[in-house]
PDB file of N, CA and C in Angstrom:
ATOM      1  N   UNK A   1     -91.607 135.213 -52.469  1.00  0.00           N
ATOM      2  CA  UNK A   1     -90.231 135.635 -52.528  1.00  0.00           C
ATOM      3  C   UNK A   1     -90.034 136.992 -51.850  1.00  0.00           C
ATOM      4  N   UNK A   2     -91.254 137.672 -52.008  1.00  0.00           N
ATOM      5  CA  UNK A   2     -90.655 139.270 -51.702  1.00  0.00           C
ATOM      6  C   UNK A   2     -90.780 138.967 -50.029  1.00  0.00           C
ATOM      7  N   UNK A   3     -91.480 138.346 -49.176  1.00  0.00           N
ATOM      8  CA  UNK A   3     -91.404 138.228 -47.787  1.00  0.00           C
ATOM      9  C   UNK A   3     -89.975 137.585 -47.308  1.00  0.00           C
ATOM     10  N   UNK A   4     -89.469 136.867 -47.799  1.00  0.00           N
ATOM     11  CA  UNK A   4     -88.355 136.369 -47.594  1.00  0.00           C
ATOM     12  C   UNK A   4     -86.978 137.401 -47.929  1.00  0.00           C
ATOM     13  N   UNK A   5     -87.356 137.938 -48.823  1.00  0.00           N
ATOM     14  CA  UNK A   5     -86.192 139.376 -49.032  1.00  0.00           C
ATOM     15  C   UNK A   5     -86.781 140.107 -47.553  1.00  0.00           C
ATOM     16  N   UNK A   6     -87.875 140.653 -47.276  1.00  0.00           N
ATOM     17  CA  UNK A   6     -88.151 141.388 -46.107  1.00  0.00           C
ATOM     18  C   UNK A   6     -87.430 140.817 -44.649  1.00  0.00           C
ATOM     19  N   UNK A   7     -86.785 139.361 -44.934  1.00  0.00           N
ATOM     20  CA  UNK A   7     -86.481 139.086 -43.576  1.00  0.00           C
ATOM     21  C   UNK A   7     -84.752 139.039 -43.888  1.00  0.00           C
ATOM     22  N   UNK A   8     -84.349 139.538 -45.056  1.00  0.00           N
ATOM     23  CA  UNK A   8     -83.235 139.242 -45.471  1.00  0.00           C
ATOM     24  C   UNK A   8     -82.368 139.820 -43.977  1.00  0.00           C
ATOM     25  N   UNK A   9     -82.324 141.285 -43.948  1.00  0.00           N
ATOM     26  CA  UNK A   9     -81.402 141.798 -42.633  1.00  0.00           C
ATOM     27  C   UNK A   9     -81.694 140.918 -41.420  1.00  0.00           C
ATOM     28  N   UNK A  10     -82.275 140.193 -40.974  1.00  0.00           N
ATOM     29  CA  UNK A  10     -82.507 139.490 -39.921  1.00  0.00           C
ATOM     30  C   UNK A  10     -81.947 138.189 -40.005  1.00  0.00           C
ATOM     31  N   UNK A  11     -81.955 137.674 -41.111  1.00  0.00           N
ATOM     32  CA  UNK A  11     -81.522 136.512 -41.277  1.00  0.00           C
ATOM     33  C   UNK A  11     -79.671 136.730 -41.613  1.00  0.00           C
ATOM     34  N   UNK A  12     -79.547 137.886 -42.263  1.00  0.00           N
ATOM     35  CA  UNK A  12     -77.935 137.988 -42.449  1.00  0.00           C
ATOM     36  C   UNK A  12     -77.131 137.946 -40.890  1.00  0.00           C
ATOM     37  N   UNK A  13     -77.824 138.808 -40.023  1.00  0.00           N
ATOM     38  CA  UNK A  13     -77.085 138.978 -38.514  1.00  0.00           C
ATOM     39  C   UNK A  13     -77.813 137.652 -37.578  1.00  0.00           C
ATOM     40  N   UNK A  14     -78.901 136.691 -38.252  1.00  0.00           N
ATOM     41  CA  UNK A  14     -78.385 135.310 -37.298  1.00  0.00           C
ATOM     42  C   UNK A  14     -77.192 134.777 -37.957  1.00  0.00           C
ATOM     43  N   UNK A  15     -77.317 134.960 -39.295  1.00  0.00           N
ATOM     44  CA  UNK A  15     -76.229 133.878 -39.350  1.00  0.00           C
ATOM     45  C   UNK A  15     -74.879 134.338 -38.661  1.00  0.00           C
ATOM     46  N   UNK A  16     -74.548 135.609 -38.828  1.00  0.00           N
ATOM     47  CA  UNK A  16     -73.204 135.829 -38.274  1.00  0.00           C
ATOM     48  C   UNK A  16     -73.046 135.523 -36.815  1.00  0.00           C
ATOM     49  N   UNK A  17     -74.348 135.692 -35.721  1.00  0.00           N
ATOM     50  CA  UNK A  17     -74.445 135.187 -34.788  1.00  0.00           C
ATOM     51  C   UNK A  17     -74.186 133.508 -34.902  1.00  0.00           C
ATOM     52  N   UNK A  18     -74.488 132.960 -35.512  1.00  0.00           N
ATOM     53  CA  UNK A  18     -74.552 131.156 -35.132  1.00  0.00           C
ATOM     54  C   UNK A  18     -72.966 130.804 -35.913  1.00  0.00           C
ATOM     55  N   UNK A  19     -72.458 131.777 -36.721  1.00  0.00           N
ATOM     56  CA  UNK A  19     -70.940 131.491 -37.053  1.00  0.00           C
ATOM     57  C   UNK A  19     -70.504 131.649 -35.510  1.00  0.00           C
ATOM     58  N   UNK A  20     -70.543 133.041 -34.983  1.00  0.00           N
ATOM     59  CA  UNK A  20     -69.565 133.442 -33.804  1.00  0.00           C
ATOM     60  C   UNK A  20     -69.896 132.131 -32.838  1.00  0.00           C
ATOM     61  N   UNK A  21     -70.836 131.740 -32.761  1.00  0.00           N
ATOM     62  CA  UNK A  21     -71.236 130.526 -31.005  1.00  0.00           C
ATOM     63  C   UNK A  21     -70.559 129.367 -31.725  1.00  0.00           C
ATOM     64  N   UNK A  22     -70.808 128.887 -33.008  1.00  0.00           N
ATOM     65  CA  UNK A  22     -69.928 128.238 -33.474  1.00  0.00           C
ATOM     66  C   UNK A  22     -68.521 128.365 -33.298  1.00  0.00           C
ATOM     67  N   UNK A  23     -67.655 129.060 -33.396  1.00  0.00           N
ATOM     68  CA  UNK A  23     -66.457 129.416 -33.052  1.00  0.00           C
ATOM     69  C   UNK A  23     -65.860 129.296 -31.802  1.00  0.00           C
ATOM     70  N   UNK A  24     -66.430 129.809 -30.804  1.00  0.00           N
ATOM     71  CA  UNK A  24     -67.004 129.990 -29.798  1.00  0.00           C
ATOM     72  C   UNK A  24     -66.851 128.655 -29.121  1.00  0.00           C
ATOM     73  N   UNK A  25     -67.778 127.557 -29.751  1.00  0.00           N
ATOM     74  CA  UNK A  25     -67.420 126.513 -29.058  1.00  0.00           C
ATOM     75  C   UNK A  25     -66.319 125.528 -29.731  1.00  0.00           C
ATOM     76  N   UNK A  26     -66.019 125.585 -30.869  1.00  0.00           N
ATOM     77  CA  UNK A  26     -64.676 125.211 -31.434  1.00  0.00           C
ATOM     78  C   UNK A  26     -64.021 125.387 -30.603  1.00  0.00           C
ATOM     79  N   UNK A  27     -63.132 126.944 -29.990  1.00  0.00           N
ATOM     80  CA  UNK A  27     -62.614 127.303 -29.264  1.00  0.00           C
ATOM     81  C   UNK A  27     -62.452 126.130 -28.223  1.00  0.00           C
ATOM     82  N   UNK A  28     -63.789 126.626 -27.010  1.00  0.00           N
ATOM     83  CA  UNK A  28     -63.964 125.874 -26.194  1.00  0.00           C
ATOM     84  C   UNK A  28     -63.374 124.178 -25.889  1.00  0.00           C
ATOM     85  N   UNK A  29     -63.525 123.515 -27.334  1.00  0.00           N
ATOM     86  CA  UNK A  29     -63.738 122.263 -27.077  1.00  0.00           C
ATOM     87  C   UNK A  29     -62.060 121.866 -27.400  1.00  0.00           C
ATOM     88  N   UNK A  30     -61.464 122.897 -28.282  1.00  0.00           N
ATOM     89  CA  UNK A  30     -59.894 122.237 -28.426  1.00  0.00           C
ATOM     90  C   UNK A  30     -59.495 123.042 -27.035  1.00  0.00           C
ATOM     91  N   UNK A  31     -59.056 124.015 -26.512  1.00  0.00           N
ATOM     92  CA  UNK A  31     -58.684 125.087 -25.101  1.00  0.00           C
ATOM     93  C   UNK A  31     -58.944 124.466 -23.885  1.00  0.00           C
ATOM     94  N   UNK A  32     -60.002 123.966 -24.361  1.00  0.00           N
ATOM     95  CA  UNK A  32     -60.542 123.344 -21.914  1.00  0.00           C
ATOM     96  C   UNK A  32     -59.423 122.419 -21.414  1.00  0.00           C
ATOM     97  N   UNK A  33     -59.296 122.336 -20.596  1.00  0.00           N
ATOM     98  CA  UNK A  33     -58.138 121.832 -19.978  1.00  0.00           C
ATOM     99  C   UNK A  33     -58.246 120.495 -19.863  1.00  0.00           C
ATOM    100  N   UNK A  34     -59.099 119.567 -19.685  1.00  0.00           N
ATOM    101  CA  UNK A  34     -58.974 118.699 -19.971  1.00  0.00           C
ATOM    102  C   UNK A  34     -58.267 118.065 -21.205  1.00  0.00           C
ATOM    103  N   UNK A  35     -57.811 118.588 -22.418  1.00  0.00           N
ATOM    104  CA  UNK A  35     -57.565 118.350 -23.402  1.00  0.00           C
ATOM    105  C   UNK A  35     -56.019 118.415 -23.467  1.00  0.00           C
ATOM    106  N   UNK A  36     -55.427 119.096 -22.201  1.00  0.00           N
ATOM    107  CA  UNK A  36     -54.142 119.658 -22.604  1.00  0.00           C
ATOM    108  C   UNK A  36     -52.975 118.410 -22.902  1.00  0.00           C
ATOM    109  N   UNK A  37     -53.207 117.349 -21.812  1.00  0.00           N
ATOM    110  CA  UNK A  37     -52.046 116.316 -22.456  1.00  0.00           C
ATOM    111  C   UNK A  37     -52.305 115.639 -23.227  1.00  0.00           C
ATOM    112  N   UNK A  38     -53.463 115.431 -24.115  1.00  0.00           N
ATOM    113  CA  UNK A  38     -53.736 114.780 -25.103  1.00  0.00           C
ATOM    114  C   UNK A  38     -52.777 116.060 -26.383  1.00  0.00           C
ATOM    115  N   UNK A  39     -52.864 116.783 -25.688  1.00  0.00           N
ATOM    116  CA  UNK A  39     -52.207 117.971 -27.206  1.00  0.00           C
ATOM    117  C   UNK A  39     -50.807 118.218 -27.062  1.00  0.00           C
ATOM    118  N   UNK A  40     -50.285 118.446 -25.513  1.00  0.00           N
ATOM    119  CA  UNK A  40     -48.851 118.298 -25.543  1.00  0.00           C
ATOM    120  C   UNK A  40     -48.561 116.719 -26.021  1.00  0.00           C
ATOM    121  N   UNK A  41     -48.889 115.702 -25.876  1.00  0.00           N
ATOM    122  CA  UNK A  41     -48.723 114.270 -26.660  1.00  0.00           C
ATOM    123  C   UNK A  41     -48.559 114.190 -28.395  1.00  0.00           C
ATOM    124  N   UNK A  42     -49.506 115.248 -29.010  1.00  0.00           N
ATOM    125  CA  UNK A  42     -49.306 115.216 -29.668  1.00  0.00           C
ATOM    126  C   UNK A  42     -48.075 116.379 -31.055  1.00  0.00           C
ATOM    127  N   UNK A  43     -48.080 117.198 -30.022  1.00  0.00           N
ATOM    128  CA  UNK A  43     -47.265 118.500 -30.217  1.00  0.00           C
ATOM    129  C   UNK A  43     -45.995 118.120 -30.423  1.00  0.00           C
ATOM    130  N   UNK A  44     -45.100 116.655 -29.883  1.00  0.00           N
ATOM    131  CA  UNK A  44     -44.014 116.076 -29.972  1.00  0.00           C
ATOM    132  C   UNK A  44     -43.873 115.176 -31.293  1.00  0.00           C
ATOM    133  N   UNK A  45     -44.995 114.690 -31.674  1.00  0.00           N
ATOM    134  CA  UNK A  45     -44.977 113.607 -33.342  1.00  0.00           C
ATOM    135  C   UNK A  45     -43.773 113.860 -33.859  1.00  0.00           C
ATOM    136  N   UNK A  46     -43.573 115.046 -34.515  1.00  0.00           N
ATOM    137  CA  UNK A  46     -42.375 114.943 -35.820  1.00  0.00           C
ATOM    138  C   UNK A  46     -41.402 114.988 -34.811  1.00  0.00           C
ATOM    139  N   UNK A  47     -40.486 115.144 -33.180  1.00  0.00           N
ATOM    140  CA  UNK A  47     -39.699 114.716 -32.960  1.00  0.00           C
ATOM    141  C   UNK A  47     -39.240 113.505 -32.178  1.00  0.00           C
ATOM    142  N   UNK A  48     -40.184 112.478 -32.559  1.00  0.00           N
ATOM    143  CA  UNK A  48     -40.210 111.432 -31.884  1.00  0.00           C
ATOM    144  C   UNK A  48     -39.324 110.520 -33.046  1.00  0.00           C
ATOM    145  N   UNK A  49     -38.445 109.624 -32.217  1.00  0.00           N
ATOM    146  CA  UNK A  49     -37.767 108.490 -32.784  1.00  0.00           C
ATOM    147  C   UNK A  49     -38.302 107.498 -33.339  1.00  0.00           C
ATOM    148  N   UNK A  50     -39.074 106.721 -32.476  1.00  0.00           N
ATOM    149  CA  UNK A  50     -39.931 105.429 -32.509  1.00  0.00           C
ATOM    150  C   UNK A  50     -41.183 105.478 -32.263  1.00  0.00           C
ATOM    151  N   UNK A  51     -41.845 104.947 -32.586  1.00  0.00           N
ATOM    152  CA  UNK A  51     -43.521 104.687 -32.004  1.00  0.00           C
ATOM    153  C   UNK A  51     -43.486 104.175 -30.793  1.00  0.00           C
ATOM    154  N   UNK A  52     -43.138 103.432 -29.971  1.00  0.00           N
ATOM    155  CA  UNK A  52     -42.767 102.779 -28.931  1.00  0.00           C
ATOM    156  C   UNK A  52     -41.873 103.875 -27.919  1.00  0.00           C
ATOM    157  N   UNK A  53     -41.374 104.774 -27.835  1.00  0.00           N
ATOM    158  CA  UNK A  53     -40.781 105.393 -27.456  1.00  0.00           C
ATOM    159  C   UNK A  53     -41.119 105.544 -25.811  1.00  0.00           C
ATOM    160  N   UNK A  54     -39.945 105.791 -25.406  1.00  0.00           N
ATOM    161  CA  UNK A  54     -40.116 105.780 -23.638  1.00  0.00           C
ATOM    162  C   UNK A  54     -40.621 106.967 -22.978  1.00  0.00           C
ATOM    163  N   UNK A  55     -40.679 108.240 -23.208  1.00  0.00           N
ATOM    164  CA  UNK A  55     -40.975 109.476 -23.325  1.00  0.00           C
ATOM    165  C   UNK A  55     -42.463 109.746 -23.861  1.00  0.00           C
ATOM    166  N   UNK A  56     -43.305 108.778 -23.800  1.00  0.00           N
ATOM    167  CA  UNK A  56     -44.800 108.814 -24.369  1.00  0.00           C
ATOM    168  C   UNK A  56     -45.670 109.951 -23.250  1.00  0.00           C
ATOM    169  N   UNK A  57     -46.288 110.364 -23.824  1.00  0.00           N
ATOM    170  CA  UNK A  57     -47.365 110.906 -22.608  1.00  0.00           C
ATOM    171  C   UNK A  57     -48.480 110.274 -22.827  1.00  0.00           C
ATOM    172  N   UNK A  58     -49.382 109.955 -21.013  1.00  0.00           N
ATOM    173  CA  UNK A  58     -50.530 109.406 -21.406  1.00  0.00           C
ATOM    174  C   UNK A  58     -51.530 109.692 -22.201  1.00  0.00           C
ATOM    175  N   UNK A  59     -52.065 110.714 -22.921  1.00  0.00           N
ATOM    176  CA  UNK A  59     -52.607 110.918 -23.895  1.00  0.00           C
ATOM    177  C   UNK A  59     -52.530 110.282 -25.640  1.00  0.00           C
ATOM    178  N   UNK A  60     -51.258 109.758 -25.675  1.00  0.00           N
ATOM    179  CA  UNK A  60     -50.829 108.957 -26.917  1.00  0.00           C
ATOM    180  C   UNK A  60     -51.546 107.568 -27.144  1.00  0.00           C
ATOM    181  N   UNK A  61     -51.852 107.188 -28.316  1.00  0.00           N
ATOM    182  CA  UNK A  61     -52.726 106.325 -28.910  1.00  0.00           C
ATOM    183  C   UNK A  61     -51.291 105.579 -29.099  1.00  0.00           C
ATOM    184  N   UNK A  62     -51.969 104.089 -29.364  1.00  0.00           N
ATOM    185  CA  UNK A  62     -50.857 103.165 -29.419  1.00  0.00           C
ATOM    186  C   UNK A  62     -50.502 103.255 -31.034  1.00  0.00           C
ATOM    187  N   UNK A  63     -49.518 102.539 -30.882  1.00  0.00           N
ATOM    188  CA  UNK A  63     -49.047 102.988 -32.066  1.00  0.00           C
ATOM    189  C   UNK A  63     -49.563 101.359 -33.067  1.00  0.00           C
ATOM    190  N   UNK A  64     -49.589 101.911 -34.395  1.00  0.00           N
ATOM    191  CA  UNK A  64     -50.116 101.017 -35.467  1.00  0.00           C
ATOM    192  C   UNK A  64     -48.683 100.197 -36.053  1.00  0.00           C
ATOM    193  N   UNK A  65     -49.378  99.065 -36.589  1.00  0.00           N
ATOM    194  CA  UNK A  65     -48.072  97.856 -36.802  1.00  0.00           C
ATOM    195  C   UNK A  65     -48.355  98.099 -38.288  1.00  0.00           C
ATOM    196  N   UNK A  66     -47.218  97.486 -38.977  1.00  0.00           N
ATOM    197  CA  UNK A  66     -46.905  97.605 -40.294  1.00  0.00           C
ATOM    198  C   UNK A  66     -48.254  97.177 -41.585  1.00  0.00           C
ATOM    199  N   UNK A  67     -48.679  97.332 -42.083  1.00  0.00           N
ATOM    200  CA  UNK A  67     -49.795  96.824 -42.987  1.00  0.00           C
ATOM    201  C   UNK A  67     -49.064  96.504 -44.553  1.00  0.00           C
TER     202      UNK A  67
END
């Protein structure tokens, strides 16, 4: 136990390191541009009329039928 307290400061500043690259690539993966009309597609939901709607962007998933 007591060697593992000895690595305590080392181990506190990886972790804050592997939070930040974590973040980091969160960031990355919603931001890259490829992603953007999949997000303006979805940025419209609550003012859309219909599921079917004529105004779709290609990024929109089809829409689901009644269950």
């Amino acid at each position: 136990m007591a060697q593992l307290i000895e690595h305590l400061p080392l181990l506190r500043s990886l972790w804050v390191v592997w939070f930040f690259v974590l973040f980091i690539l969160m960031l990355w993966l919603v931001l890259r541009p490829s992603k953007k009309t999949y997000f303006e597609s979805q940025a419209d939901i609550p003012l859309r009329d219909e599921p079917g709607h004529a105004h779709a962007l290609p990024g929109d998933r089809p829409a689901r039928g009644p269950r």
